[in-house]
C-alpha atoms as a PDB file:
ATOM      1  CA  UNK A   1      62.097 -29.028 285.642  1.00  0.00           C
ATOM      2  CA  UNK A   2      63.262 -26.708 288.034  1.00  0.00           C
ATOM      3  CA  UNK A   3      65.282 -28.832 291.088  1.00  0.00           C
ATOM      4  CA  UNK A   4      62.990 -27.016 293.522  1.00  0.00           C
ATOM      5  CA  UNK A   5      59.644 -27.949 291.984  1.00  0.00           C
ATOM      6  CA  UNK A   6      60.671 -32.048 291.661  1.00  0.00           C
ATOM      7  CA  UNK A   7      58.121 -34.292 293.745  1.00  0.00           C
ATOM      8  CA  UNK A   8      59.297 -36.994 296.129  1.00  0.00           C
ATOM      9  CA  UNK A   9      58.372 -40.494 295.778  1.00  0.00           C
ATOM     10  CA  UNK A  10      56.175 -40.015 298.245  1.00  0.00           C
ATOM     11  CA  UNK A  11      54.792 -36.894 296.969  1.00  0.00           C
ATOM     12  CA  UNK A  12      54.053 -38.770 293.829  1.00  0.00           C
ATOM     13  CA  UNK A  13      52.406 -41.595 295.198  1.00  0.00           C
ATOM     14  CA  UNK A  14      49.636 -39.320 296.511  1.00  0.00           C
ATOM     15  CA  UNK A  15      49.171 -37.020 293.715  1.00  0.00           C
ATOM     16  CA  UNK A  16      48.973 -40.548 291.592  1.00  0.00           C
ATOM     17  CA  UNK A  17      46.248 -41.770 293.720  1.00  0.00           C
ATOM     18  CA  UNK A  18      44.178 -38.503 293.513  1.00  0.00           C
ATOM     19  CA  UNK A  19      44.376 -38.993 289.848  1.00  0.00           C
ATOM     20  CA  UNK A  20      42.998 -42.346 290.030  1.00  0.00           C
ATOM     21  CA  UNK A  21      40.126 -41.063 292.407  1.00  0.00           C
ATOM     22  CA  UNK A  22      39.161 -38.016 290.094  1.00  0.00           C
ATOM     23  CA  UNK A  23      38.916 -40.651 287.028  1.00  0.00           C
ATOM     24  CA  UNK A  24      37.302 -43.644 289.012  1.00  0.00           C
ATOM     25  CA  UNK A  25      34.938 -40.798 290.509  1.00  0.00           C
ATOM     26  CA  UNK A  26      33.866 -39.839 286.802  1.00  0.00           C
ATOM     27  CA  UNK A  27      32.376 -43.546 285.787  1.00  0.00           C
ATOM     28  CA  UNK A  28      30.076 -43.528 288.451  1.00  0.00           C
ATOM     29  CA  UNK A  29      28.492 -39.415 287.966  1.00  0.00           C
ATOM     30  CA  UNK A  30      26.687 -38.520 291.295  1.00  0.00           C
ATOM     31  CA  UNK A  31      23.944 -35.322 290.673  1.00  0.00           C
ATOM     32  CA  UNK A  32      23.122 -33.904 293.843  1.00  0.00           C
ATOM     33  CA  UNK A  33      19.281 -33.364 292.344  1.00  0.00           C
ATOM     34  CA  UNK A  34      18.804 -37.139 291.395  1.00  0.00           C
ATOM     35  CA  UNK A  35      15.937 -38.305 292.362  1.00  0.00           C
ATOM     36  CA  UNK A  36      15.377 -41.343 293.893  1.00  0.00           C
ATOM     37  CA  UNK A  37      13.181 -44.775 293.081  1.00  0.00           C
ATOM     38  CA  UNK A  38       9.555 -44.339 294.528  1.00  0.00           C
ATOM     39  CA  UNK A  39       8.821 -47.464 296.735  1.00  0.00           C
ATOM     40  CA  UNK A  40       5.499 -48.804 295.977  1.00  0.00           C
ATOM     41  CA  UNK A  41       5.603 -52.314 297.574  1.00  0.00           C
ATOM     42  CA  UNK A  42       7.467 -53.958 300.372  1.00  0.00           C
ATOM     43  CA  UNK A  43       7.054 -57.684 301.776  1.00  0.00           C
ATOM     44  CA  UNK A  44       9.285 -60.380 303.761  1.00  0.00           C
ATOM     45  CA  UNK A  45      10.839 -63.017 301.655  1.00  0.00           C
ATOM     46  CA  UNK A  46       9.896 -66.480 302.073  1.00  0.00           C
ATOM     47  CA  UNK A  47      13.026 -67.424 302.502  1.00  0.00           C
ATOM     48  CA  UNK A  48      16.132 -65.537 304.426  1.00  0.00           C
ATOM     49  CA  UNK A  49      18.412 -63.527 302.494  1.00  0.00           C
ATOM     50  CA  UNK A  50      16.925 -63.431 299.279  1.00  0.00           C
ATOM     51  CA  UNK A  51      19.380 -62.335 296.164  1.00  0.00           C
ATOM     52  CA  UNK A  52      18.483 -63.323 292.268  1.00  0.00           C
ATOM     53  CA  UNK A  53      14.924 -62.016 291.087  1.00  0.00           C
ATOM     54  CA  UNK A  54      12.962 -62.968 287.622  1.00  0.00           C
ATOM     55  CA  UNK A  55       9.657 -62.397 285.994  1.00  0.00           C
ATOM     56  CA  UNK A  56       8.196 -65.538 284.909  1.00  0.00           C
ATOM     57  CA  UNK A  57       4.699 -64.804 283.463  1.00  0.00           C
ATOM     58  CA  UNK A  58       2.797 -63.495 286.371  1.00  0.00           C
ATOM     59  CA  UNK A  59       4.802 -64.945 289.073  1.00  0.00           C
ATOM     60  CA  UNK A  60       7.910 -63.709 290.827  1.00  0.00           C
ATOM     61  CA  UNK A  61      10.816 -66.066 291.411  1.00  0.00           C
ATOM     62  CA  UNK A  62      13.543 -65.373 294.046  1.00  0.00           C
ATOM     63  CA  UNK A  63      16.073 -67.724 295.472  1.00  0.00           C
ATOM     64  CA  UNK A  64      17.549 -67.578 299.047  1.00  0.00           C
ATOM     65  CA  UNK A  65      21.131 -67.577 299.858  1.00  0.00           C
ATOM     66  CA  UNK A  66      20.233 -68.882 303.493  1.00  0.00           C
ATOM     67  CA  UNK A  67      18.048 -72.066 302.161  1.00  0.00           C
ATOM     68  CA  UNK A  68      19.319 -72.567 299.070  1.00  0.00           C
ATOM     69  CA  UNK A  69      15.674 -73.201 297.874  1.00  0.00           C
ATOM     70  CA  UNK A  70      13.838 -71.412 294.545  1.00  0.00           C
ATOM     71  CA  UNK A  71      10.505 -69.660 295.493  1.00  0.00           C
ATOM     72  CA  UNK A  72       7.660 -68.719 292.891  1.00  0.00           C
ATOM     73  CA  UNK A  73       5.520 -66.483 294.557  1.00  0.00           C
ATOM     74  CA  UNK A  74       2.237 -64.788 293.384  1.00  0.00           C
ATOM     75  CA  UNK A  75       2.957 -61.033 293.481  1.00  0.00           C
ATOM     76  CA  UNK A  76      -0.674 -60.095 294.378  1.00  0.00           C
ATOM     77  CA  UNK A  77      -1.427 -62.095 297.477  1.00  0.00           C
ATOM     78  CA  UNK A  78       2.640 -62.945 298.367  1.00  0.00           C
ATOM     79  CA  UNK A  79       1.471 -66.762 298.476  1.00  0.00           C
ATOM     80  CA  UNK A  80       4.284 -68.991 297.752  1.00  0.00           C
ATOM     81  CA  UNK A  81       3.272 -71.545 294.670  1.00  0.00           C
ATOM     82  CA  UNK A  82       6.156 -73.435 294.411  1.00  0.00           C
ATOM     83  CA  UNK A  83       9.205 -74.018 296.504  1.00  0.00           C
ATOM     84  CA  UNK A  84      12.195 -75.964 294.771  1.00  0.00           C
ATOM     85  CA  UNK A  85      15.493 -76.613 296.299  1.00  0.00           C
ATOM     86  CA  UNK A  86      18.497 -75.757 294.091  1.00  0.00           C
ATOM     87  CA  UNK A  87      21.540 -77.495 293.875  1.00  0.00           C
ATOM     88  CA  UNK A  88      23.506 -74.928 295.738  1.00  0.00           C
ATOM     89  CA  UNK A  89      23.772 -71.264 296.434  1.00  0.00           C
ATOM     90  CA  UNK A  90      21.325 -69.150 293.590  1.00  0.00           C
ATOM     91  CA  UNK A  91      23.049 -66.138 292.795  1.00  0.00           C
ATOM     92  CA  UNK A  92      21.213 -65.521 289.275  1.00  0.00           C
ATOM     93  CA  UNK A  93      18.279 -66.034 287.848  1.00  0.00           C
ATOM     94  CA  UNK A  94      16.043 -64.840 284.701  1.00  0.00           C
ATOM     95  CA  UNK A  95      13.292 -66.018 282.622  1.00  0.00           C
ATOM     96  CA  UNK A  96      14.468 -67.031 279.161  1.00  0.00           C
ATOM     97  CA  UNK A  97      11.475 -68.404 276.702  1.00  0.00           C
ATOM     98  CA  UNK A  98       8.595 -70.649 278.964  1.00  0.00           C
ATOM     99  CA  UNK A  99      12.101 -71.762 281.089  1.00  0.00           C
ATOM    100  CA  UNK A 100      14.020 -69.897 283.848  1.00  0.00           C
ATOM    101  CA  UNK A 101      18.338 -69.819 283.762  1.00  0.00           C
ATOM    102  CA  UNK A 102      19.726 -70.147 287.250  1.00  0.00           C
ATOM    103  CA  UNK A 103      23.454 -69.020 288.172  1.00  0.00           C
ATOM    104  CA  UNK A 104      24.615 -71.523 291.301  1.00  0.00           C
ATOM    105  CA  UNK A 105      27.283 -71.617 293.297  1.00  0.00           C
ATOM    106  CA  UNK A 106      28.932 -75.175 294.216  1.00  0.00           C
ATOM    107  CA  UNK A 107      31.345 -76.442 296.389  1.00  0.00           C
ATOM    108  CA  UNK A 108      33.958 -74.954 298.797  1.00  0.00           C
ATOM    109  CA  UNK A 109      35.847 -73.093 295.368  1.00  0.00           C
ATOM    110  CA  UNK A 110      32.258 -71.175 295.342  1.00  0.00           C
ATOM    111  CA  UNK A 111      32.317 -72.296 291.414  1.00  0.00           C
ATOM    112  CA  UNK A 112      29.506 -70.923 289.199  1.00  0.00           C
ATOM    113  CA  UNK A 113      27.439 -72.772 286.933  1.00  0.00           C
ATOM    114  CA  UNK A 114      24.660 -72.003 284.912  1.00  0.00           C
ATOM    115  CA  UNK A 115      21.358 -74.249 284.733  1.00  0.00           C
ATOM    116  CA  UNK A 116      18.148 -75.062 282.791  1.00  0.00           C
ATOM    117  CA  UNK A 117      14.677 -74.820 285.387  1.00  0.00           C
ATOM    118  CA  UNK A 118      11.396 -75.332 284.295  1.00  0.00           C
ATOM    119  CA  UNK A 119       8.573 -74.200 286.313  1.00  0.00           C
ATOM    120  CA  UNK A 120       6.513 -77.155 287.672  1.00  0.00           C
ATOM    121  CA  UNK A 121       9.347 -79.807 286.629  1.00  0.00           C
ATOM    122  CA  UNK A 122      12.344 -78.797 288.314  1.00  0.00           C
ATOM    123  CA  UNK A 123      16.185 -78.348 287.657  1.00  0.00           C
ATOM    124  CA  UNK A 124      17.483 -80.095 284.639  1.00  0.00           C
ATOM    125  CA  UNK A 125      20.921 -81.859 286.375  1.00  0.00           C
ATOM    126  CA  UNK A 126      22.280 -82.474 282.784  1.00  0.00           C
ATOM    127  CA  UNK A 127      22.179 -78.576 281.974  1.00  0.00           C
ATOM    128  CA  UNK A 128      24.963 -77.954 284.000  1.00  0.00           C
ATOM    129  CA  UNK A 129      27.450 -75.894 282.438  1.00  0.00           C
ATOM    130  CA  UNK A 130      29.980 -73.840 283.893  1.00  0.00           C
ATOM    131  CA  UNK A 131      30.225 -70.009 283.805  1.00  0.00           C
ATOM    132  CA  UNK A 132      33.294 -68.543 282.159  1.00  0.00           C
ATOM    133  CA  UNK A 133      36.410 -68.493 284.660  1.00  0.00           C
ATOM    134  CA  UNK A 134      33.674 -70.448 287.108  1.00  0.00           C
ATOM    135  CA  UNK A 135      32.655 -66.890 287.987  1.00  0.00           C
ATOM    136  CA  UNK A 136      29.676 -64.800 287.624  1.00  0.00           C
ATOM    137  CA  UNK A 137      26.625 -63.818 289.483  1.00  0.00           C
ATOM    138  CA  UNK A 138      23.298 -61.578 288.197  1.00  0.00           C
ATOM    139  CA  UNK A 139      21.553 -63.073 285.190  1.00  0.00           C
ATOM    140  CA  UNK A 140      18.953 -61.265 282.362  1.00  0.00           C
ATOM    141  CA  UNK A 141      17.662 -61.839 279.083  1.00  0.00           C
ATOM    142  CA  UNK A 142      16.237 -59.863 276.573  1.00  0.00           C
ATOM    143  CA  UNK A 143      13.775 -63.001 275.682  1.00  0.00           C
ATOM    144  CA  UNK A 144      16.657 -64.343 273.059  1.00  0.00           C
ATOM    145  CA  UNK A 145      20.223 -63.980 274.177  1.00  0.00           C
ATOM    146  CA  UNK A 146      21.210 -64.278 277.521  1.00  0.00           C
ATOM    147  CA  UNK A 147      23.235 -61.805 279.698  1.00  0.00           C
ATOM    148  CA  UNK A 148      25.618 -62.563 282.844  1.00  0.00           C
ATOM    149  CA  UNK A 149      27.126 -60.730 284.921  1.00  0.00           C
ATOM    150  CA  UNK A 150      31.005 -61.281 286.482  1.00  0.00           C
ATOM    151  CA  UNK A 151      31.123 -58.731 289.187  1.00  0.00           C
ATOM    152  CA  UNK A 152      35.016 -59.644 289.456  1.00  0.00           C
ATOM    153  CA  UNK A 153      35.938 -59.303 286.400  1.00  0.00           C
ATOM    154  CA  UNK A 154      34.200 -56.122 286.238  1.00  0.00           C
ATOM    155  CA  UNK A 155      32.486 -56.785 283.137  1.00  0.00           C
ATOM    156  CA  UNK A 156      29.330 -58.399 281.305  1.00  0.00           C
ATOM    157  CA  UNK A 157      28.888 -61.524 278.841  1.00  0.00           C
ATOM    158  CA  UNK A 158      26.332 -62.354 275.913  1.00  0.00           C
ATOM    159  CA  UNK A 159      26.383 -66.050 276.182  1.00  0.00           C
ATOM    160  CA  UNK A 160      25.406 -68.540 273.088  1.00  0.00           C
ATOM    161  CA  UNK A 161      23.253 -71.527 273.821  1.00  0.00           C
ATOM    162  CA  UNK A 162      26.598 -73.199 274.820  1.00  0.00           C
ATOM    163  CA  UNK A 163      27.292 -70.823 277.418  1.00  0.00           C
ATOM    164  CA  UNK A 164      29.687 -69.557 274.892  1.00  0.00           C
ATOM    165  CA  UNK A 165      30.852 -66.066 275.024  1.00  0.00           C
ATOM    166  CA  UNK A 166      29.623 -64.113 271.947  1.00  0.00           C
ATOM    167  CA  UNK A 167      30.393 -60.513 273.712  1.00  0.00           C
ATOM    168  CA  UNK A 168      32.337 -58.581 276.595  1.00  0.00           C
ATOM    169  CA  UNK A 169      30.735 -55.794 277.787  1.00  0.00           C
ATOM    170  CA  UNK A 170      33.146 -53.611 280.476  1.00  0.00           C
ATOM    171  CA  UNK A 171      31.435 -52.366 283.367  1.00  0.00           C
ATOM    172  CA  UNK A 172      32.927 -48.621 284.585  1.00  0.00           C
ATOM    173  CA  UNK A 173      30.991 -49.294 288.122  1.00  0.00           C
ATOM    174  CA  UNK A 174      30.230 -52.273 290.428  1.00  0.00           C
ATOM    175  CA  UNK A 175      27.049 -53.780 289.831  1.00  0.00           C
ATOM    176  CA  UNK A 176      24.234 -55.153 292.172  1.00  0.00           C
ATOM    177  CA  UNK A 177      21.606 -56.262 289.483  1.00  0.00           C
ATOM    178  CA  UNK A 178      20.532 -56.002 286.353  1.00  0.00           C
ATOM    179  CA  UNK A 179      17.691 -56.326 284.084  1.00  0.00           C
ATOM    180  CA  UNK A 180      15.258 -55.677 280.710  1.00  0.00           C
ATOM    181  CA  UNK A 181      12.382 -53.052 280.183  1.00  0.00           C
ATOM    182  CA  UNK A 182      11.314 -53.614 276.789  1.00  0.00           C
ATOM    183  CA  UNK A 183      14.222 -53.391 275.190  1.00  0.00           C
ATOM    184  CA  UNK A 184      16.148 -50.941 277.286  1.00  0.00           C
ATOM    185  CA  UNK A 185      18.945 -52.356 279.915  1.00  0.00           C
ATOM    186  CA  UNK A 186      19.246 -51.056 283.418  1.00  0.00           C
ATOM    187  CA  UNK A 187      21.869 -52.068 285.852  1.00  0.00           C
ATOM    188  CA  UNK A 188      22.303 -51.688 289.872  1.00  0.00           C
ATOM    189  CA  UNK A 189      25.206 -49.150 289.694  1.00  0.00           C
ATOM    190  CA  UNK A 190      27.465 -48.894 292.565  1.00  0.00           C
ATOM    191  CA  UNK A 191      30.751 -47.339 293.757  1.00  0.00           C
ATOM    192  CA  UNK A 192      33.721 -49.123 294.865  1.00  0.00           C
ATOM    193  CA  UNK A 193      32.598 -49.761 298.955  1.00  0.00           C
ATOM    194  CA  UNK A 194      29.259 -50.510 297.718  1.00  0.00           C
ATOM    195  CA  UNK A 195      27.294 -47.142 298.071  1.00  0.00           C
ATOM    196  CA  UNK A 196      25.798 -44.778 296.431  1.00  0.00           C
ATOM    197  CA  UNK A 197      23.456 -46.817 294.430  1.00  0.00           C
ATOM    198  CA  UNK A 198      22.001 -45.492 290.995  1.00  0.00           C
ATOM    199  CA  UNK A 199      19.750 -47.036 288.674  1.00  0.00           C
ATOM    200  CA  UNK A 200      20.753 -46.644 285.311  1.00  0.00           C
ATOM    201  CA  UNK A 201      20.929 -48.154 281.979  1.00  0.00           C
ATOM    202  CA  UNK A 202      23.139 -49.062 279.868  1.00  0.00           C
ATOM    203  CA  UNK A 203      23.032 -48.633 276.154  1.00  0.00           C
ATOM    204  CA  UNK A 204      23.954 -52.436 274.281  1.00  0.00           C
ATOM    205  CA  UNK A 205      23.650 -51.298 271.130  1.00  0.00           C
ATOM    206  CA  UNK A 206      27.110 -49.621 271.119  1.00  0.00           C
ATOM    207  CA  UNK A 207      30.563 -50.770 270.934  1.00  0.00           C
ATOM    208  CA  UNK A 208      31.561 -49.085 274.325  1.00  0.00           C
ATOM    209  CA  UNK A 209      28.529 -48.340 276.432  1.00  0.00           C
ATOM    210  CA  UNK A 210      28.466 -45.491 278.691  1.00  0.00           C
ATOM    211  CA  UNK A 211      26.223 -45.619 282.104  1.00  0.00           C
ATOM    212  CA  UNK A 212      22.933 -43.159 282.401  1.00  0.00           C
ATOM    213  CA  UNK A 213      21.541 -42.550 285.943  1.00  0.00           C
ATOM    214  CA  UNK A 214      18.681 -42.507 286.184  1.00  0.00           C
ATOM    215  CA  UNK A 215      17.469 -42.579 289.814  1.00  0.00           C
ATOM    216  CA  UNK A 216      19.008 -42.796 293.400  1.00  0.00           C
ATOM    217  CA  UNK A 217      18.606 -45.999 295.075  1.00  0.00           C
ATOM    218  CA  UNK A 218      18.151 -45.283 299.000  1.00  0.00           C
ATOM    219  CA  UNK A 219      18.805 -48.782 300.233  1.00  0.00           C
ATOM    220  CA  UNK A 220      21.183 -51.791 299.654  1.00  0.00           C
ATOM    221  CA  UNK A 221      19.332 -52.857 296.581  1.00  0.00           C
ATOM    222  CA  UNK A 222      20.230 -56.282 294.732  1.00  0.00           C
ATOM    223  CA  UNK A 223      18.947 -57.728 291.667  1.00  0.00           C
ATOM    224  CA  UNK A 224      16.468 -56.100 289.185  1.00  0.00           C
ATOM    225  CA  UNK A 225      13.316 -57.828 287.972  1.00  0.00           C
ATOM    226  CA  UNK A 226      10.471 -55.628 285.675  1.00  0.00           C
ATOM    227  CA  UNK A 227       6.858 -57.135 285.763  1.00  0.00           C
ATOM    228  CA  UNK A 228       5.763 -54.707 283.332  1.00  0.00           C
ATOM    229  CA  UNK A 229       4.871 -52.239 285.480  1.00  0.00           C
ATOM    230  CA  UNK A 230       7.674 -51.711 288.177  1.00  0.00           C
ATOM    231  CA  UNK A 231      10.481 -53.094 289.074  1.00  0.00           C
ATOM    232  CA  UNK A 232      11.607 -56.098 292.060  1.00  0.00           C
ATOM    233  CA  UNK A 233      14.313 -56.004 293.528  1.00  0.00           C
ATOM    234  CA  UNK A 234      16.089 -57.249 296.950  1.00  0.00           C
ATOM    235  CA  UNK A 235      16.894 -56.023 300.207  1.00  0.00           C
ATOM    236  CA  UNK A 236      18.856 -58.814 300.969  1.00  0.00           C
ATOM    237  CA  UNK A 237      20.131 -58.244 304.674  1.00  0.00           C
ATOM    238  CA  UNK A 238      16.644 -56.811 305.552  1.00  0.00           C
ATOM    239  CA  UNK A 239      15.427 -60.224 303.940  1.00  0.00           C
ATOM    240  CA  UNK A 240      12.869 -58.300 302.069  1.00  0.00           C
ATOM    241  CA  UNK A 241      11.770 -58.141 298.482  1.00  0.00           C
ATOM    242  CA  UNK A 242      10.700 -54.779 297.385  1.00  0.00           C
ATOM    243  CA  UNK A 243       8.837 -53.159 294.363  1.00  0.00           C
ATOM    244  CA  UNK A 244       9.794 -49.984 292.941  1.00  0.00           C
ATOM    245  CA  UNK A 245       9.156 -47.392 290.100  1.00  0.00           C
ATOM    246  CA  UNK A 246      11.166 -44.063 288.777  1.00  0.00           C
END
């Protein structure tokens, strides 16, 4: 190279860091024509802060990260049915069989375990089993195997009955939720601060999964339940629970 065309160390920092940009900008595509989700329902949680969402039959479960407590709540008249407290912080949650899986957070480490509830009976305190690297957060199931989510690590996990690890998914994007439609999976998308939310799913049937947008989501959206008809999903800091379709 000519001597008069050679970068500084300085130089190169910067034109390394645009690089980085242009290729972190590409896993997360933004289409100035997306549309966005169409809001169909809005309602106040029961309880503060609300974060994990699940489908259970006809009822809606949510947990609160202000009371620490498990609400089932009947989607058509927002009664609450039952009101369980958990035995620490809920971060996940998703029906698997006639039983839901909870993700909790314990202690002052904020370690992550995973636990067996059943509807009407409670938490089972000898489920307790603890996520991979103590880490992990959103929770779904496709009725057989079930799915978590380790924001961290930047990644996804099929976990065995066990709470073995029988995949690794990579994630290109942050993720704020995640779910089933029939047998489709759609993720909470987000960009590195946290904006610029996207529904979109991701297909599990390949090696290497690439993300499809779908929609635009126009709030600070966490957690993705489908009732078969729309979706659920949190406004946490508004403490609101909200129903969408696309």
């Amino acid at each position: 190279m000519h001597p008069d065309f050679r970068l500084s160390a300085h130089e190169r920092a910067i034109l390394t860091m645009m690089v980085d940009l242009c290729n972190s900008s590409r896993s997360l595509p933004i289409l100035a024509n997306m549309q966005s989700v169409k809001e169909l329902e809005r309602h106040r949680s029961p309880g503060s802060r609300p974060a994990p969402l699940a489908i259970h039959g006809k009822t809606l479960w949510t947990g609160s990260w202000d009371t620490d407590h498990l609400y089932a709540i009947d989607p058509r008249t927002w009664r609450v049915v039952e009101e369980v407290a958990a035995p620490g912080k809920p971060y996940g949650l998703t029906a698997l069989g006639d039983e839901l899986r909870v993700v909790v957070s314990i202690g002052e480490e904020d370690d992550r375990y995973l636990y067996r509830f059943v509807p009407g009976q409670g938490f089972d305190s000898e489920s307790k089993t603890a996520c991979p690297d103590f880490t992990g957060s959103h929770l779904a199931s496709d009725g057989t195997t079930l799915y978590l989510g380790q924001m961290g690590n930047r990644r996804i996990l099929a976990l065995g009955a066990n709470g073995s690890i029988l995949r690794e998914i990579a994630l290109p994007t942050r993720c704020g939720g995640m779910g089933f439609r029939a047998s489709t999976f759609y993720i909470i998308s987000a960009d590195e601060e946290f904006e610029n939310l996207q529904l979109a799913t991701l297909d599990l049937q390949v090696s290497n999964p690439a993300l499809a947008p779908v929609a635009a989501i126009p709030f600070d959206a966490r957690s993705l339940a489908f009732d078969g008809n729309a979706w659920w999903t949190s406004h946490r800091e508004a403490s609101e629970i909200v129903s969408f379709a696309v």
